[in-house]
N, C-alpha and C. Protein backbone atom coordinates (compact mmCIF):
# COMPACT_ATOMS: atom_id res chain seq x y z
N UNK A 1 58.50 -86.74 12.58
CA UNK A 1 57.68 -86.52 13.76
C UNK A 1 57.41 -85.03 13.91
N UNK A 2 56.20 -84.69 13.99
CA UNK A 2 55.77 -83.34 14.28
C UNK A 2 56.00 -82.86 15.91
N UNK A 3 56.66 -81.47 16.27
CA UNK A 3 56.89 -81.40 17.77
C UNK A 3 55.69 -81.09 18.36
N UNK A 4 55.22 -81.58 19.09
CA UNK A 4 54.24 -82.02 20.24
C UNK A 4 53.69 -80.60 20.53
N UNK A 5 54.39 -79.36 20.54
CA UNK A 5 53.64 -78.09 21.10
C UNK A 5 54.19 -77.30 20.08
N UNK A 6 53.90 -77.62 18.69
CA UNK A 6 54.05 -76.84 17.47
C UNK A 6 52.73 -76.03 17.43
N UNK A 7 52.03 -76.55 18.05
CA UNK A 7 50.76 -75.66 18.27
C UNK A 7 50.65 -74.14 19.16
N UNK A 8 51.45 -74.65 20.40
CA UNK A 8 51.77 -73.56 21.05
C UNK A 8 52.59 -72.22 20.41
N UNK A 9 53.64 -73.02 19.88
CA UNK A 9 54.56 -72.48 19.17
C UNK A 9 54.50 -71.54 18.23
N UNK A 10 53.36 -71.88 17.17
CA UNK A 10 53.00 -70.81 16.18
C UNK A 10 51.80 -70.39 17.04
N UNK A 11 51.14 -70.66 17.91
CA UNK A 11 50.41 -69.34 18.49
C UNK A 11 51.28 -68.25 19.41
N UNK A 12 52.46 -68.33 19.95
CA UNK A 12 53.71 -67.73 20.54
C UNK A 12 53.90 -66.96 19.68
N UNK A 13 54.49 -67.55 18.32
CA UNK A 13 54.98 -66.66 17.18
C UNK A 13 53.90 -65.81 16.49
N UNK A 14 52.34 -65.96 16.72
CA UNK A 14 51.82 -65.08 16.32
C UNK A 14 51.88 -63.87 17.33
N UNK A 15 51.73 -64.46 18.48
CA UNK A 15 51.37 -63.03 19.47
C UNK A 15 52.75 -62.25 19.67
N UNK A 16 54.13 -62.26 19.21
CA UNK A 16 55.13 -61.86 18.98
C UNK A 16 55.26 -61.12 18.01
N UNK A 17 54.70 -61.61 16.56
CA UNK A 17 54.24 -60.74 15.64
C UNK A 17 53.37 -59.69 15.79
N UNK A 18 52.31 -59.77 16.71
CA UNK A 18 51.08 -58.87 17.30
C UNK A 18 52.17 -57.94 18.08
N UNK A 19 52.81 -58.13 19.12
CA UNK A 19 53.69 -57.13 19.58
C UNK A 19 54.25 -56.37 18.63
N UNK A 20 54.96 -57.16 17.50
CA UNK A 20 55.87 -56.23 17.37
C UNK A 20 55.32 -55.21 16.32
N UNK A 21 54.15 -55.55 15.82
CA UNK A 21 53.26 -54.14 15.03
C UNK A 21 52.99 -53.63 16.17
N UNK A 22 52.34 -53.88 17.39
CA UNK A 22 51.94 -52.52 18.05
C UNK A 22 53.32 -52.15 18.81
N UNK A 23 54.78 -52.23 18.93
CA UNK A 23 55.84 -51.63 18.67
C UNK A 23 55.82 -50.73 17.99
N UNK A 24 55.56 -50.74 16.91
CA UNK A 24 56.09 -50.03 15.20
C UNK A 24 54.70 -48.53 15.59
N UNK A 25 53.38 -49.52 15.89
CA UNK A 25 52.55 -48.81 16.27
C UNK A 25 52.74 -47.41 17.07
N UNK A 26 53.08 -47.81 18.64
CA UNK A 26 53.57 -47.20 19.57
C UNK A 26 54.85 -46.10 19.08
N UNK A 27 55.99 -46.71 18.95
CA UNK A 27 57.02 -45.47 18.09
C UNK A 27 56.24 -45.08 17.03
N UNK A 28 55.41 -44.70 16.33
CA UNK A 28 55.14 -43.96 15.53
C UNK A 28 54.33 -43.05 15.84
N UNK A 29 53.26 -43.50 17.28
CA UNK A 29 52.99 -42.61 18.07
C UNK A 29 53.89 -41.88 18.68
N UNK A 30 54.36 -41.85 19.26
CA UNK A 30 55.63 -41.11 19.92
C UNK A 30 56.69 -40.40 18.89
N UNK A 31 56.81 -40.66 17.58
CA UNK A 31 57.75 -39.74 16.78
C UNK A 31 56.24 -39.10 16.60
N UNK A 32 54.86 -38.69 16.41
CA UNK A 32 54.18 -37.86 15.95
C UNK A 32 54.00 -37.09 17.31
N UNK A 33 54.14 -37.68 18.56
CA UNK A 33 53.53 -36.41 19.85
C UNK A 33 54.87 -35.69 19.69
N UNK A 34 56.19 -36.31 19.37
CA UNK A 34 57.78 -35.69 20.07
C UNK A 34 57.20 -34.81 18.70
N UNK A 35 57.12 -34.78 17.09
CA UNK A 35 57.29 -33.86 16.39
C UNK A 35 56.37 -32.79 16.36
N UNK A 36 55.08 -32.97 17.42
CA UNK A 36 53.94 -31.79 17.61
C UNK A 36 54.55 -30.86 18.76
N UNK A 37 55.12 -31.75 19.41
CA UNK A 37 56.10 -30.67 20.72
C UNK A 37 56.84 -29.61 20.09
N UNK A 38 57.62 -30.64 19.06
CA UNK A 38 59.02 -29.43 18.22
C UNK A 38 58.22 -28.49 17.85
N UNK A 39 57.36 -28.45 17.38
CA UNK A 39 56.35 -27.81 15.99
C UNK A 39 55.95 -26.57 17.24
N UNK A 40 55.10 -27.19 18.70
CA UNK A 40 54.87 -26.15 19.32
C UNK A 40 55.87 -25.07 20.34
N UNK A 41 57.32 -26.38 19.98
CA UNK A 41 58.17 -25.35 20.50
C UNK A 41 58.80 -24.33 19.75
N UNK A 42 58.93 -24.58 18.18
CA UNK A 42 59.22 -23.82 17.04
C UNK A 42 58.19 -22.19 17.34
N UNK A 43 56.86 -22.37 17.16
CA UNK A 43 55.96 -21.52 17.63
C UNK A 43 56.16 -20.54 18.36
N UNK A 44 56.67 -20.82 19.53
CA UNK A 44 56.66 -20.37 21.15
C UNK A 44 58.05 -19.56 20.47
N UNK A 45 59.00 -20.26 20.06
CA UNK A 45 60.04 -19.63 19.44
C UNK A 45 59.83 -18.52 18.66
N UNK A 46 59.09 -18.58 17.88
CA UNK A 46 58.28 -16.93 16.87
C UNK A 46 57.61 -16.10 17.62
N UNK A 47 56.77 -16.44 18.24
CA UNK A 47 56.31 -15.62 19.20
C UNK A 47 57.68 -14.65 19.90
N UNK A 48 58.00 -15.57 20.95
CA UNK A 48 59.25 -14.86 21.49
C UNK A 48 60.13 -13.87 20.42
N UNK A 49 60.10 -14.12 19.30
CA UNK A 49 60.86 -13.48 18.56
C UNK A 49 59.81 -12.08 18.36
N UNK A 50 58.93 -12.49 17.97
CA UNK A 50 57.42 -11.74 17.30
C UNK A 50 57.33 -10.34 19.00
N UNK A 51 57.17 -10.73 20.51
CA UNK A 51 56.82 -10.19 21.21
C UNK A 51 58.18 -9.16 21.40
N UNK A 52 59.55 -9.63 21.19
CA UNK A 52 60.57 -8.94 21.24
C UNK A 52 60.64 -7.86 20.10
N UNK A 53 60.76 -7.72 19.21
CA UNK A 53 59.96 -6.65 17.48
C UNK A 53 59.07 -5.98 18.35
N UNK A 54 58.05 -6.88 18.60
CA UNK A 54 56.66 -5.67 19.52
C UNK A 54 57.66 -4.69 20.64
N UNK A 55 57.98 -5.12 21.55
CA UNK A 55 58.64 -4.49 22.22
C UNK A 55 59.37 -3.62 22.29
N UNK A 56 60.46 -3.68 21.22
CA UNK A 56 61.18 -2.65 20.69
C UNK A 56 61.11 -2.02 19.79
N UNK A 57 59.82 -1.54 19.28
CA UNK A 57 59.51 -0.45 18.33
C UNK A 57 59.79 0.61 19.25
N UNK A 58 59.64 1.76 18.29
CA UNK A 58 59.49 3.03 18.99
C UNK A 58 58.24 3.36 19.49
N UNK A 59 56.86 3.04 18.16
CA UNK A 59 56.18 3.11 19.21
C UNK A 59 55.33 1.62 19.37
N UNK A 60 54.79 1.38 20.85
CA UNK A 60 54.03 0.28 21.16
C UNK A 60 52.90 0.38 20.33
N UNK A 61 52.38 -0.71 20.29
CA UNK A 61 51.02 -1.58 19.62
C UNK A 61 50.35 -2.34 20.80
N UNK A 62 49.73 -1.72 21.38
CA UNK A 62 49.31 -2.60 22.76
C UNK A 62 48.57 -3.50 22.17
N UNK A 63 47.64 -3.51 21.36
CA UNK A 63 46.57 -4.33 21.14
C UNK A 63 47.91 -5.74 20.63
N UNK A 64 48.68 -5.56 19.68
CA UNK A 64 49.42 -6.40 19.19
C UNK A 64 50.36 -7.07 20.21
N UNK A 65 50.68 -6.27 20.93
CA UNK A 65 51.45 -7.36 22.19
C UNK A 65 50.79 -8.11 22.96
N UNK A 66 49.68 -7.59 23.13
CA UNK A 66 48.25 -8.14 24.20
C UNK A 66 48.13 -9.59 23.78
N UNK A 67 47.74 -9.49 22.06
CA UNK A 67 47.60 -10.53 21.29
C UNK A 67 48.39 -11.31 21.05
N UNK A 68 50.14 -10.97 21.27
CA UNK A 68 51.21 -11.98 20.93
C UNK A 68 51.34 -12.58 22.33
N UNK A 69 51.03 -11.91 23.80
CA UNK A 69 51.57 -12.36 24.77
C UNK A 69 50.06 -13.82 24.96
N UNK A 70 48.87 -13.62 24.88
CA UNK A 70 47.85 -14.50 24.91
C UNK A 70 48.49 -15.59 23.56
N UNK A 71 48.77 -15.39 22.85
CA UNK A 71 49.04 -16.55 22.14
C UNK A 71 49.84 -17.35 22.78
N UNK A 72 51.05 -16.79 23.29
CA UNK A 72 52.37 -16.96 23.41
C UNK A 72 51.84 -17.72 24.51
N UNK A 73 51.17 -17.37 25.93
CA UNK A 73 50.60 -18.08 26.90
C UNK A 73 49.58 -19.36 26.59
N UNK A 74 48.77 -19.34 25.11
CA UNK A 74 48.33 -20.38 25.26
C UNK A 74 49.43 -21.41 24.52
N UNK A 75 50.02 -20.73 24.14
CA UNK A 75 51.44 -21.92 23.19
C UNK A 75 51.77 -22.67 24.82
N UNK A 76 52.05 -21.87 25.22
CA UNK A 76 53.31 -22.65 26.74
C UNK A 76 52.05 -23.24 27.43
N UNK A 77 50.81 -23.45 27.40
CA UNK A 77 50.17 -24.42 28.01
C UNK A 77 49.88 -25.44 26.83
N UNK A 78 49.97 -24.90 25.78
CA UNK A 78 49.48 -26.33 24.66
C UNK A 78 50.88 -27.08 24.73
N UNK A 79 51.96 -26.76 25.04
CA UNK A 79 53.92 -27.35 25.24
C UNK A 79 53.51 -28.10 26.33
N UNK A 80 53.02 -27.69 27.52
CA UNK A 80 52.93 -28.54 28.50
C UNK A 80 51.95 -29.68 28.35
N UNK A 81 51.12 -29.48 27.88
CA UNK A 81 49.62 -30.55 27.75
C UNK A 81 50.48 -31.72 26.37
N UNK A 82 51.60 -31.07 25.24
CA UNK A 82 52.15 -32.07 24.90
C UNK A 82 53.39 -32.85 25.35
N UNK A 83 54.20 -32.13 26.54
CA UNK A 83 54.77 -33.12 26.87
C UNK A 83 53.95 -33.76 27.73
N UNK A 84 53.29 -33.53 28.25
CA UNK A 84 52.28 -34.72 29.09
C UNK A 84 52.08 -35.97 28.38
N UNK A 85 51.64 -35.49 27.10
CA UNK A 85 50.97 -36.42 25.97
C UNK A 85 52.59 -37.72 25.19
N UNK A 86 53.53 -36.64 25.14
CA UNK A 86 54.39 -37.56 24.68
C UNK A 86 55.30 -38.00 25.87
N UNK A 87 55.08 -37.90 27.63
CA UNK A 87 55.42 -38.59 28.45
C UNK A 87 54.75 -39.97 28.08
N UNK A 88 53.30 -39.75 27.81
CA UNK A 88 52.30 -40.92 28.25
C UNK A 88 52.70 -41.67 26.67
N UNK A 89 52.91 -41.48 25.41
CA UNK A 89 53.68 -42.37 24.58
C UNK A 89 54.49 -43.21 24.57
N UNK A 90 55.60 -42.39 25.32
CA UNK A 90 56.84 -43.05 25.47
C UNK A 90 56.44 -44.04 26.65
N UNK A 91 55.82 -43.83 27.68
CA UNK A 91 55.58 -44.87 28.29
C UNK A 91 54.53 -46.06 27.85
N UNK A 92 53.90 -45.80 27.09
CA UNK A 92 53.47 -47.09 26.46
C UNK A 92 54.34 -47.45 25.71
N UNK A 93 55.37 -46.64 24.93
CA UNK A 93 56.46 -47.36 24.37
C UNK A 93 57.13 -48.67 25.25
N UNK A 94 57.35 -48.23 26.40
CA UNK A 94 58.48 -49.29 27.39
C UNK A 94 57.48 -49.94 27.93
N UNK A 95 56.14 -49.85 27.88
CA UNK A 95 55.37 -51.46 28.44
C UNK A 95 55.09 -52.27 27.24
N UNK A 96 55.03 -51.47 25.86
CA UNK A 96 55.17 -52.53 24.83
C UNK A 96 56.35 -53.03 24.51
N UNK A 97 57.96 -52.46 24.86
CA UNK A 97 58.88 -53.22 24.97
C UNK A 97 58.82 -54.03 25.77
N UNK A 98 58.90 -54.05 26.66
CA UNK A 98 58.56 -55.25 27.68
C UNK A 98 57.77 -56.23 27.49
N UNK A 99 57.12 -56.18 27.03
CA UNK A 99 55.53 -56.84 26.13
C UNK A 99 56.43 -58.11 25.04
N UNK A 100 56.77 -57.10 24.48
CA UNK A 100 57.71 -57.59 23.15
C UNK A 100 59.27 -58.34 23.74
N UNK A 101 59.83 -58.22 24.62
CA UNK A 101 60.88 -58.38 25.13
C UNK A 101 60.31 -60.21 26.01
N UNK A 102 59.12 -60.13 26.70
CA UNK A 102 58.44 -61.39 27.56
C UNK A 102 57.86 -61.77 26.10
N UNK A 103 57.73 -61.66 25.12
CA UNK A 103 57.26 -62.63 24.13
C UNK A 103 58.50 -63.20 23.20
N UNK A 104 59.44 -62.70 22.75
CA UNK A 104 60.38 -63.25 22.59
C UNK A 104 61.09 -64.41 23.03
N UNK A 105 61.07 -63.77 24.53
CA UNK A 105 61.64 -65.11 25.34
C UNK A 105 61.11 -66.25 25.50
N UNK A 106 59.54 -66.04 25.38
CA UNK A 106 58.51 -67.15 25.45
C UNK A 106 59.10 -68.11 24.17
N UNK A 107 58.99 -67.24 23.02
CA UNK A 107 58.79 -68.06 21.63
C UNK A 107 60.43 -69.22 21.69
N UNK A 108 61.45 -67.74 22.16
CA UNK A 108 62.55 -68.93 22.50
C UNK A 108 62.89 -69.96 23.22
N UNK A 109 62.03 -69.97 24.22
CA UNK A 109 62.26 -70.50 25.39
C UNK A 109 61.31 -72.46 24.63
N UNK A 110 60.71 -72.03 23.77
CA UNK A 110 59.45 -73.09 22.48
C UNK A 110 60.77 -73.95 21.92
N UNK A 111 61.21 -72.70 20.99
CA UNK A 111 62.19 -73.01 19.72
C UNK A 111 63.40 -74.27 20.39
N UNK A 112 63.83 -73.73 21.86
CA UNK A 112 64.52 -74.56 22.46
C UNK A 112 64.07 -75.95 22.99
N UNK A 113 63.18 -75.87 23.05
CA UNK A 113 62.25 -76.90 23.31
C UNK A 113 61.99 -77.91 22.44
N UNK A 114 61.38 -77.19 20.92
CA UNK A 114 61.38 -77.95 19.94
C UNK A 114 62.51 -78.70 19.46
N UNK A 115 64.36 -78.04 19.19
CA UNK A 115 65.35 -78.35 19.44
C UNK A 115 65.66 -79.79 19.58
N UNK A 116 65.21 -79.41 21.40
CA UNK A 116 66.14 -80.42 22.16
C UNK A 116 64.99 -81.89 21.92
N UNK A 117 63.58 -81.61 21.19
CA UNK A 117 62.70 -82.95 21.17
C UNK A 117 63.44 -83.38 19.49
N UNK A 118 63.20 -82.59 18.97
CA UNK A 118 63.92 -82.62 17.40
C UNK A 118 65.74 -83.62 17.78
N UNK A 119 66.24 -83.02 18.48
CA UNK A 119 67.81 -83.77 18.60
C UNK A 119 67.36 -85.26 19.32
N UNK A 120 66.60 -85.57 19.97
CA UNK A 120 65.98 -87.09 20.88
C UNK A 120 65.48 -87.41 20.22
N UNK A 121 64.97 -86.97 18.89
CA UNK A 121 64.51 -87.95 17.97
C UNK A 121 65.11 -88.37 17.22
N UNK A 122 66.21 -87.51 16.68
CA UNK A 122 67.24 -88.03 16.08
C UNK A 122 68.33 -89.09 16.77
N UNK A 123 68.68 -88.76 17.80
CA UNK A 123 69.35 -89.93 18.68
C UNK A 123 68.59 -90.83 19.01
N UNK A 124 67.16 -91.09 18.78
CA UNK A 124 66.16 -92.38 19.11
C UNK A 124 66.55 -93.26 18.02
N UNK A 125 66.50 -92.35 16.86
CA UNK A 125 66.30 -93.08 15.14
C UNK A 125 67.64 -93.72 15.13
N UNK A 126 68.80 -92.65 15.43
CA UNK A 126 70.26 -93.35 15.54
C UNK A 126 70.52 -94.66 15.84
N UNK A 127 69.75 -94.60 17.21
CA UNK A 127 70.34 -95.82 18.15
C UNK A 127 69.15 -96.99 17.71
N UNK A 128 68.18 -96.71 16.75
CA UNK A 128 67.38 -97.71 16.17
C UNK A 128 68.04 -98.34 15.23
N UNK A 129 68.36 -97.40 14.73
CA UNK A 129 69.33 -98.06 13.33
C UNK A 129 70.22 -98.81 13.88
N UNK A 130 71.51 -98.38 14.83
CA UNK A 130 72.39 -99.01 14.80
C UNK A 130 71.84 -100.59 15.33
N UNK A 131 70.64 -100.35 16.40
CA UNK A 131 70.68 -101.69 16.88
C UNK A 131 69.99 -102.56 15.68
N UNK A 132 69.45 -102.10 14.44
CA UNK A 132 68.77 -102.91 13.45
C UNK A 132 70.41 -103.17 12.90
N UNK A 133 71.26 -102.88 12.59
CA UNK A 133 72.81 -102.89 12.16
C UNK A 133 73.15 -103.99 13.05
N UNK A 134 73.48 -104.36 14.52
CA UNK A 134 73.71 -104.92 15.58
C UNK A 134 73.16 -106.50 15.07
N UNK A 135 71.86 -106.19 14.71
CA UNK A 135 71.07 -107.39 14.79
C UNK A 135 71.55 -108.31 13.48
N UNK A 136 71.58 -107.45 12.62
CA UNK A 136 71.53 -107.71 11.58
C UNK A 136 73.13 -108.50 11.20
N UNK A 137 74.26 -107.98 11.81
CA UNK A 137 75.54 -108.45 12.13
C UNK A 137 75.60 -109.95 13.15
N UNK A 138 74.63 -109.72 13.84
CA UNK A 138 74.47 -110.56 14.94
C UNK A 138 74.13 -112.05 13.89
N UNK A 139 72.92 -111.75 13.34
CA UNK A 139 72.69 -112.89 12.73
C UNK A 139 73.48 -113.37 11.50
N UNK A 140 74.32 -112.40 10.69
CA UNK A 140 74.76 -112.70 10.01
C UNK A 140 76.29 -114.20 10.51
N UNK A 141 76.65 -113.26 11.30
CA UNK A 141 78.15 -114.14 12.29
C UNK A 141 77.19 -115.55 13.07
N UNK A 142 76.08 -115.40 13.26
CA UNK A 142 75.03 -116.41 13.21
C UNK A 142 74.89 -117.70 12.19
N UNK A 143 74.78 -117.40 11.24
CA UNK A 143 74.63 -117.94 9.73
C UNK A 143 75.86 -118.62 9.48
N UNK A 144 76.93 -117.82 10.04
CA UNK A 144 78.50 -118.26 9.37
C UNK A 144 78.98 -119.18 10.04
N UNK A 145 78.84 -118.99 11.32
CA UNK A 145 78.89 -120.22 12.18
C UNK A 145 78.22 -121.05 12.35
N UNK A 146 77.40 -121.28 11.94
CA UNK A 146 76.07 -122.78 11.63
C UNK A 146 76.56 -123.50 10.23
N UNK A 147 77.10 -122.31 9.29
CA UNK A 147 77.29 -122.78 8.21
C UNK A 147 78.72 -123.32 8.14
N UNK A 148 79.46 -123.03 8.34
CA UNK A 148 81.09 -123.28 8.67
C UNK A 148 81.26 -124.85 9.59
C-alpha cells in the first residue's frame, strides 16, 4: 500500500532540500561580508600603523598624513557600512534557520505519519491472516468432527 500523503511528503522533502541550499547559500554569504570586514579591519590596521611612521618622523609630510588620515577615515566608514552589511547576513542567516528548522519539523511531523499508517497496515494484514488461520482451523476441527 502506498501512504496516502506520499505526495505531500516528497513535496515537504523537496522544500527542505530548497532550505537547506539557501542555508549553505546564506553562510557563505556571511563568511564573505565577516571576511571583507577582517580585510577592512586589517587595512584600518596599516593605516594606523602607516599614520603613526608619518607622525613620528623628524620631519612631517603633511601632504602624506593628509592622505593617510582621508584614507584612514574613509576605511572607518567603509568598517561601518560592512558591519551593517554583515549584521543584515547574519540575520538572514537566523530567518533561514528558522525556515529550515519549521521545515524539518514539517517533513517529520509526515515521516511520523507515514509510520504510524505503515504500522496499521501491518497490524490490518496481521489480524487478516490470523483470522484466515482461525477460519481455516475452524473448518478443519469442522471436517474432523463430521468425519469422526
Amino acid at each position: 500500500m502506498k501512504f496516502s500523503l506520499q505526495s505531500v511528503l516528497d513535496v515537504r522533502h523537496s522544500r527542505l532540500e530548497a532550505v537547506e541550499l539557501e542555508m549553505s547559500r546564506a553562510q557563505a554569504a556571511r563568511a564573505q561580508q565577516a571576511a571583507a570586514l577582517t580585510a577592512l579591519e586589517e587595512k584600518r590596521a596599516g593605516l594606523l600603523g602607516d599614520l603613526h611612521r608619518l607622525q613620528n618622523r623628524r620631519t612631517l609630510d603633511l601632504g602624506a598624513l593628509t592622505f593617510t588620515r582621508n584614507t584612514l577615515t574613509r576605511t572607518e566608514r567603509e568598517i561601518h557600512d560592512q558591519r551593517i552589511r554583515l549584521a543584515e547576513a547574519e540575520a538572514q542567516v537566523e530567518r533561514v534557520r528558522e525556515a529550515l528548522i519549521a521545515a524539518k519539523q514539517a517533513e517529520e511531523t509526515l515521516l511520523a505519519l507515514k509510520e504510524k499508517a505503515e504500522e496499521a497496515e501491518v497490524r490490518e494484514q496481521n489480524r487478516l491472516a490470523e483470522a484466515e488461520v482461525d477460519d481455516l482451523n475452524i473448518a478443519r476441527a469442522f471436517r474432523k468432527t463430521r468425519g469422526a
